[in-house]
Protein backbone atom coordinates (compact mmCIF):
# COMPACT_ATOMS: atom_id res chain seq x y z
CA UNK A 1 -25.60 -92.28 -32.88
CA UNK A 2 -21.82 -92.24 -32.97
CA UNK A 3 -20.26 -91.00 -36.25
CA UNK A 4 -17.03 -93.48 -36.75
CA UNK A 5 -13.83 -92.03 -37.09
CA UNK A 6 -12.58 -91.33 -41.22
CA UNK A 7 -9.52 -93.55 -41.72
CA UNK A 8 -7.54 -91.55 -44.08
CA UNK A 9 -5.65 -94.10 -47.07
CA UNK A 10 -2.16 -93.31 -48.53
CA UNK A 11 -2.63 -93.07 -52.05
CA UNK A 12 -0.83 -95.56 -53.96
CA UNK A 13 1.11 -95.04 -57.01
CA UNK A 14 -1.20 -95.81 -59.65
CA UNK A 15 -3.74 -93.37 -58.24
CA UNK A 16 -3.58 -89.24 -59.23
CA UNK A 17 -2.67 -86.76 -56.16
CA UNK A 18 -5.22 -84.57 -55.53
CA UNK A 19 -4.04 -81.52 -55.48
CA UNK A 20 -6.30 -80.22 -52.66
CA UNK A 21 -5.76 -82.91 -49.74
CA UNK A 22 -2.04 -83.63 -51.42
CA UNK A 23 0.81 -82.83 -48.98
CA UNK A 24 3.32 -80.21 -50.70
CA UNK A 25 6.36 -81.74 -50.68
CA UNK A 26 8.63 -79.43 -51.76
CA UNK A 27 7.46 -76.56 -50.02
CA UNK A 28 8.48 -78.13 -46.57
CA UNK A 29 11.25 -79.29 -47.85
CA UNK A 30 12.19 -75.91 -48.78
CA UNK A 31 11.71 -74.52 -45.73
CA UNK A 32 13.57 -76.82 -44.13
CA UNK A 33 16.96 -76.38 -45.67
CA UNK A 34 18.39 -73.12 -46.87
CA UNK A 35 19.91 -72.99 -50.12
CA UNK A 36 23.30 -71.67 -50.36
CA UNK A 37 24.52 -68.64 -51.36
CA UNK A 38 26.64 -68.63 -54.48
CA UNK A 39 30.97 -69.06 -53.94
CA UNK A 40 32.59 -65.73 -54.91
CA UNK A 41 35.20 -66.54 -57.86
CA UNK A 42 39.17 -65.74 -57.58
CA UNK A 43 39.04 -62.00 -59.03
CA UNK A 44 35.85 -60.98 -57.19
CA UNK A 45 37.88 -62.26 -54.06
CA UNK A 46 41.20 -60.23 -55.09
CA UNK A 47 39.15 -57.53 -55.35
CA UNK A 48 37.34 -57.57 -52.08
CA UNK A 49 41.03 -58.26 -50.68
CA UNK A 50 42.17 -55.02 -52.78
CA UNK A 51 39.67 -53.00 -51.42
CA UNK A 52 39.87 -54.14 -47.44
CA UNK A 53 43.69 -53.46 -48.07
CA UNK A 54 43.16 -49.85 -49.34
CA UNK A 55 40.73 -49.09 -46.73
CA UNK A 56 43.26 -50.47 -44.19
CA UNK A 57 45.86 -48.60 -45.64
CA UNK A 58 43.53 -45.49 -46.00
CA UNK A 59 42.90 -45.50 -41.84
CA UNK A 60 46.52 -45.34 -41.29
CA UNK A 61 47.60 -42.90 -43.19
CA UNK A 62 44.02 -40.67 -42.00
CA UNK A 63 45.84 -41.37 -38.68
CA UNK A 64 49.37 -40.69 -39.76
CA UNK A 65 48.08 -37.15 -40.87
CA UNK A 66 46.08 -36.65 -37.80
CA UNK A 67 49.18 -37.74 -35.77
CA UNK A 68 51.41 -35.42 -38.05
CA UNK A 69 49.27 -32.17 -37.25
CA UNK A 70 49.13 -33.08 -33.96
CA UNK A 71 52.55 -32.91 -34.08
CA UNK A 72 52.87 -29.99 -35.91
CA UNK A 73 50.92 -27.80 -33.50
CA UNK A 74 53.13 -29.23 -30.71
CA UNK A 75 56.40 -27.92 -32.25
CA UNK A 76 55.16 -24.67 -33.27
CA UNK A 77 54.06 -24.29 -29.75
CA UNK A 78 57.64 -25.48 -28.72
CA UNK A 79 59.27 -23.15 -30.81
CA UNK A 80 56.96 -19.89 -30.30
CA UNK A 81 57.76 -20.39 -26.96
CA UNK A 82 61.51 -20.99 -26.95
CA UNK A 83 61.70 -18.04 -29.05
CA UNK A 84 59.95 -15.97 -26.55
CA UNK A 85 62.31 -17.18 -24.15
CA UNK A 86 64.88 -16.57 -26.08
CA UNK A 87 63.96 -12.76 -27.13
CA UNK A 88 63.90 -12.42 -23.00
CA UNK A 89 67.03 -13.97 -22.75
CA UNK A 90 68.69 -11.36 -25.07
CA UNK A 91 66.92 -8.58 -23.56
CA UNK A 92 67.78 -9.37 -20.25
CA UNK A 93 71.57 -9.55 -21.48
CA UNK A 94 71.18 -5.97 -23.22
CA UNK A 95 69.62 -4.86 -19.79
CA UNK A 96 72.03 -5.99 -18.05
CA UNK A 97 74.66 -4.42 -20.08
CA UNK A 98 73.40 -1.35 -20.67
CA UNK A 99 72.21 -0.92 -17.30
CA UNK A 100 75.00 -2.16 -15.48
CA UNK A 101 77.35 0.78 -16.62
CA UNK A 102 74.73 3.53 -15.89
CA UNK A 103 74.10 2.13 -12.45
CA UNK A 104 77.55 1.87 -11.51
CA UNK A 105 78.39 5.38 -12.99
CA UNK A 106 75.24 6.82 -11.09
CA UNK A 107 75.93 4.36 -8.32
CA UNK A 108 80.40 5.10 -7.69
CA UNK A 109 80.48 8.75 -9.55
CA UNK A 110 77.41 10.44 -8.93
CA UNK A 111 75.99 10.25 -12.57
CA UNK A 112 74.94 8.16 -15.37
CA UNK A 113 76.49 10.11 -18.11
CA UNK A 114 80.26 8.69 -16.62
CA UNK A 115 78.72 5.34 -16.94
CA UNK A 116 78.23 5.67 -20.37
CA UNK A 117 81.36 7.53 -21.01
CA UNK A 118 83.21 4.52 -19.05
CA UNK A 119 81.79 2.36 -20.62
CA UNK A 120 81.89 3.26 -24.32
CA UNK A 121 86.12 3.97 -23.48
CA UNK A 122 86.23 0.64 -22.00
CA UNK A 123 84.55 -1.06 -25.07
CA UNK A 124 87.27 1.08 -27.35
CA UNK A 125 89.61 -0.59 -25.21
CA UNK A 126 88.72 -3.80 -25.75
CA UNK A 127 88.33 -3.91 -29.30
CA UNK A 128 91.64 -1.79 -29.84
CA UNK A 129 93.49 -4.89 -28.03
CA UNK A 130 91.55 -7.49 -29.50
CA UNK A 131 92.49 -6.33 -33.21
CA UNK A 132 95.77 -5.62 -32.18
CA UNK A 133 96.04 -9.42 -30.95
CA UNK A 134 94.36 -10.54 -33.99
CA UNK A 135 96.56 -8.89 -36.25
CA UNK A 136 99.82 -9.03 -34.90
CA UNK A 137 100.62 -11.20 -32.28
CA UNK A 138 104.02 -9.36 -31.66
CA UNK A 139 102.83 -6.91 -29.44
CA UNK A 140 101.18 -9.87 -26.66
CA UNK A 141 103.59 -8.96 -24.56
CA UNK A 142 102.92 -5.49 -24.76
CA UNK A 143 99.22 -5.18 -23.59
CA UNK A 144 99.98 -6.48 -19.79
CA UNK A 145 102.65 -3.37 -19.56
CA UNK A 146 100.42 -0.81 -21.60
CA UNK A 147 97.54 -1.66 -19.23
CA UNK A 148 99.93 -1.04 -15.76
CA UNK A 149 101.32 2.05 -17.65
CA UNK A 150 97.72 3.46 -18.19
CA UNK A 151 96.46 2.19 -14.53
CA UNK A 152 99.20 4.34 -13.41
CA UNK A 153 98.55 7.23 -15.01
CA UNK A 154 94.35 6.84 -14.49
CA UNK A 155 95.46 6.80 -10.88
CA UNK A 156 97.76 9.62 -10.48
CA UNK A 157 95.19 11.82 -12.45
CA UNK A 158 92.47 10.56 -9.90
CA UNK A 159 94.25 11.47 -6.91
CA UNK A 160 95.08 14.52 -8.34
CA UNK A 161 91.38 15.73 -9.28
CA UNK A 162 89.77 13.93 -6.28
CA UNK A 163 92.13 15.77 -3.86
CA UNK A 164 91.54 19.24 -6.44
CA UNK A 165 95.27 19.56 -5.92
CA UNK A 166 94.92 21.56 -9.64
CA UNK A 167 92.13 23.81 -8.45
CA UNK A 168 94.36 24.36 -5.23
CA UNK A 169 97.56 24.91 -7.10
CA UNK A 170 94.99 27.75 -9.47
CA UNK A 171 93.69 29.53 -6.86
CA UNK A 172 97.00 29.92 -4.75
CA UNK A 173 98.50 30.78 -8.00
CA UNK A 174 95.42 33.52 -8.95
CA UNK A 175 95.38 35.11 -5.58
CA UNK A 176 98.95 36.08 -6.00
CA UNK A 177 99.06 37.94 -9.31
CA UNK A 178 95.45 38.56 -10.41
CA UNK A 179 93.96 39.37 -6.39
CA UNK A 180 91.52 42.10 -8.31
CA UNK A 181 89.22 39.69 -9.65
CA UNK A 182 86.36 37.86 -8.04
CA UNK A 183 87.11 34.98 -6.14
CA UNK A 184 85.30 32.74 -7.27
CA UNK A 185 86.57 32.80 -11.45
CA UNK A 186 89.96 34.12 -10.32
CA UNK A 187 91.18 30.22 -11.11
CA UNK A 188 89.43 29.93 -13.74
CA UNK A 189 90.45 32.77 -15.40
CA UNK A 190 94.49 32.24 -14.79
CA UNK A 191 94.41 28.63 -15.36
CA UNK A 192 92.76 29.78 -19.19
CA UNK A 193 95.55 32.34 -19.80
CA UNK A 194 98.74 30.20 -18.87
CA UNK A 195 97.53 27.35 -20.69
CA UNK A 196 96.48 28.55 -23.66
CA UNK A 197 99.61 31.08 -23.74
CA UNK A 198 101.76 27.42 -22.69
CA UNK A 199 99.75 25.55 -25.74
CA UNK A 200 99.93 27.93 -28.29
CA UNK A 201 103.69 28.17 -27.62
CA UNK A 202 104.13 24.10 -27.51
CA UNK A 203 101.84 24.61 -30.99
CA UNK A 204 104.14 26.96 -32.60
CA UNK A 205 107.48 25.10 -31.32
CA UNK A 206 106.20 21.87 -33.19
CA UNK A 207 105.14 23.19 -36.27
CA UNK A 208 108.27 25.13 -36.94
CA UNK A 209 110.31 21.62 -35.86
CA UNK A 210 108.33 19.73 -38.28
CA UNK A 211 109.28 22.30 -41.03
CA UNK A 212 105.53 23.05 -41.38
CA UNK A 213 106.42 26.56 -42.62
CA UNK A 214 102.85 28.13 -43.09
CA UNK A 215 101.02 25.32 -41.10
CA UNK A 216 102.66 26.35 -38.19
CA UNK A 217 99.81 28.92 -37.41
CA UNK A 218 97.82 26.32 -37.33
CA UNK A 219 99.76 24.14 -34.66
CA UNK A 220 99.34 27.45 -32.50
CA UNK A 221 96.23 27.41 -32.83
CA UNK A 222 95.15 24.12 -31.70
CA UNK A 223 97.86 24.12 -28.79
CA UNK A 224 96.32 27.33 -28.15
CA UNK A 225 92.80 25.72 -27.92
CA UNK A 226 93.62 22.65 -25.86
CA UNK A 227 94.95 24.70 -23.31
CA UNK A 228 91.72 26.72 -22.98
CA UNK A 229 89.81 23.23 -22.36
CA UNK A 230 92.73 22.02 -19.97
CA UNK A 231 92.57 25.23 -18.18
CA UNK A 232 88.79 24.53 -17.69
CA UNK A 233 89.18 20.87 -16.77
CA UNK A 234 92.21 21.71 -14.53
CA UNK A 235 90.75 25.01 -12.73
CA UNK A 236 87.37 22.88 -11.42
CA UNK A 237 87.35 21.32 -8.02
CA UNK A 238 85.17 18.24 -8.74
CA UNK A 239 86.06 16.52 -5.31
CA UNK A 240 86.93 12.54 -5.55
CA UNK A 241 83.65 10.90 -6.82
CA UNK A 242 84.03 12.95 -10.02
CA UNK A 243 87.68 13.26 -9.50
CA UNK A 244 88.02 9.17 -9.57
CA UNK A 245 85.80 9.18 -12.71
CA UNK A 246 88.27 11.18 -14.64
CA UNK A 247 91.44 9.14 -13.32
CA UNK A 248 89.58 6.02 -15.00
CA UNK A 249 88.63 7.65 -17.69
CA UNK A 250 91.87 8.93 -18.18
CA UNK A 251 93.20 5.87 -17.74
CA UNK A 252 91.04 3.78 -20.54
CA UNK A 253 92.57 6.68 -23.04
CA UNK A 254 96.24 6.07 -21.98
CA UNK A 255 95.78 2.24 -22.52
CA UNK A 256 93.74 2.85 -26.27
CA UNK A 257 96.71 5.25 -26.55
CA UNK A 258 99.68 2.97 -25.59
CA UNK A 259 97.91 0.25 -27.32
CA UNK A 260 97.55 1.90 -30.84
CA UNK A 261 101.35 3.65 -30.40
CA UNK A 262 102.76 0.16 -29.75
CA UNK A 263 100.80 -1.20 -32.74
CA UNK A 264 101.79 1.70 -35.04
CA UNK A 265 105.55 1.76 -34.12
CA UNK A 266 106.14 -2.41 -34.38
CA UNK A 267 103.97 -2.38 -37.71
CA UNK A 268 101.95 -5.12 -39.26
CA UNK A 269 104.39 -7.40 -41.35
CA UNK A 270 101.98 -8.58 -44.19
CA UNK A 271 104.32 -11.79 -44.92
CA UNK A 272 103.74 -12.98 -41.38
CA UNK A 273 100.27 -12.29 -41.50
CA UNK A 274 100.03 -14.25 -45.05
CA UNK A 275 101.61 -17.13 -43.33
CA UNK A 276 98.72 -17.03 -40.58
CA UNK A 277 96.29 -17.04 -42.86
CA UNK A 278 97.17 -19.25 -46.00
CA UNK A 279 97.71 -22.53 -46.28
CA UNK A 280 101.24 -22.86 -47.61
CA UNK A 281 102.13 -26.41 -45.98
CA UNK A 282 99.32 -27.74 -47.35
CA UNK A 283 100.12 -26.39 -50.45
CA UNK A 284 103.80 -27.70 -50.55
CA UNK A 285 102.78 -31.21 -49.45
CA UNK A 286 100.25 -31.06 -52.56
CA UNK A 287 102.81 -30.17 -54.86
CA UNK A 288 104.87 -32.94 -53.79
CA UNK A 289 102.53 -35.50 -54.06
CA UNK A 290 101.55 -34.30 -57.29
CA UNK A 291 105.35 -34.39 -58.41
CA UNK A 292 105.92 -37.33 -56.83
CA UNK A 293 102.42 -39.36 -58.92
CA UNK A 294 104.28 -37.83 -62.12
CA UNK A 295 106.98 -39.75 -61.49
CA UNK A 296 106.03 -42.59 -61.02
CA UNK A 297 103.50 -42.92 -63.59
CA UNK A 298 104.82 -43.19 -67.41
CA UNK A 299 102.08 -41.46 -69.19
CA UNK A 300 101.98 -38.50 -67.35
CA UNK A 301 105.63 -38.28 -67.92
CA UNK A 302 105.28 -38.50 -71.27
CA UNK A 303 102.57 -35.79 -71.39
């Protein structure tokens, strides 16, 4: 037999809700709309702002420092570097300079010791004019002629030893009066004697001129003595490498020489060296000025 279908009846007002069969109202309701989160008030929202801000500000300045390092490293690369190049740059330049004087002295005369010699008189050389220059610039004019005088001179004496015209004029000399001794000192010996005999004289001449009285001995004895050393330099036959090493080198002493003599004789005028270096226009002008505020203001008149 067919069972008939339950019709199921709203419940009406007056009647209770059974809380079994009841439908929960609010619970689907509920579910079906969310309920909303609570609105943040002014300060809590200026403080979230304050805090985004410093953690903004924070991430730039964590990648300003990184930057910075970065940075850092780069330039103390730059400059370890450029100060490599430039410790290489000076060597090279030392090199070059002290090199460049032995090679040419080993290179033109046979040896590096006229290389340094050369070049230690040519530095003397320099400075001596340079000074000179500096200090009084009277003598301009004289360092063009000073330098043909000594070229002169560092010339004749080259010719001279490169030729061994001396050692010639020696041993043509020695074979004439002292034939009994051995060839090959008889120069030597002769050119010793007649010098120093020559400088001693020369020695003794000047000190009694200069009214040295006792001191004369003394001026014997040093012409005495630099004729033994030109008798050396003058008896040897060092053919024209050496020969043109001792014209120039001659030749850088006669121009220090010239240059100091020309120096010494014309003096150094201290009130035209003032004027060079003090500022006495400048001075004037300020005095002027000064004299001319006074008068033309009442109180410092008055004062």
């Amino acid at each position: 037999m067919a069972r008939s279908p339950s019709i199921t009846r709203e419940p009406t007002l007056d009647e209770p809700l059974d809380p079994i069969t009841a439908p929960d109202l609010g619970a689907s309701s509920d579910a079906r709309v969310p309920r909303p989160e609570p609105v943040p008030g002014l300060f809590e929202q200026l403080g979230f702002t304050r805090e985004a801000a410093k953690r903004l500000v924070g991430a730039h300045v964590e990648l300003a420092k990184a930057e910075a390092g970065d940075i850092a490293d780069a330039v103390k690369r730059a400059l370890i570097l450029a100060g490599i190049a430039i410790a290489a740059a000076l060597f090279a330049g030392l090199l070059i300079g002290v090199g460049t004087p032995l090679w040419l002295g080993d290179w033109i005369f046979g040896s590096m010791g006229w290389g340094i010699l050369l070049g230690l008189l040519l530095l003397a050389a320099v400075a001596v004019v340079a000074i000179t220059l500096a200090l009084r610039p009277a003598v301009d004019a004289r360092v063009g002629p000073s330098f043909l005088v000594a070229a002169v001179v560092g010339i004749i004496v080259g010719v001279i030893f490169g030729l061994d015209l001396t050692n010639r004029g020696w041993t043509l000399l020695a074979d004439n009066v002292a034939g009994n001794l051995a060839a090959d000192s008889r120069p030597l010996v002769v050119a010793v004697i007649v010098l120093a005999v020559v400088g001693g004289v020369i020695g003794l001449v000047m000190g009694l001129v200069r009214g040295l009285g006792g001191g004369a001995i003394g001026t014997l004895v040093a012409g005495a003595i630099s004729g033994v050393l030109l008798g050396f330099l003058t008896a040897a036959a060092p053919g024209p490498r050496v020969g043109a090493a001792i014209g120039v080198a001659v030749g850088l002493i006669a121009w220090i020489a010239l240059m100091g003599a020309a120096a010494a004789r014309g003096g150094f005028e201290t009130d035209k060296l003032k004027d060079r270096f003090w500022p006495a226009r400048t001075i004037e002008v300020t005095k002027e000025t000064i004299e001319w505020a006074r008068e033309r203001m009442p109180l410092m008149r008055r004062s």
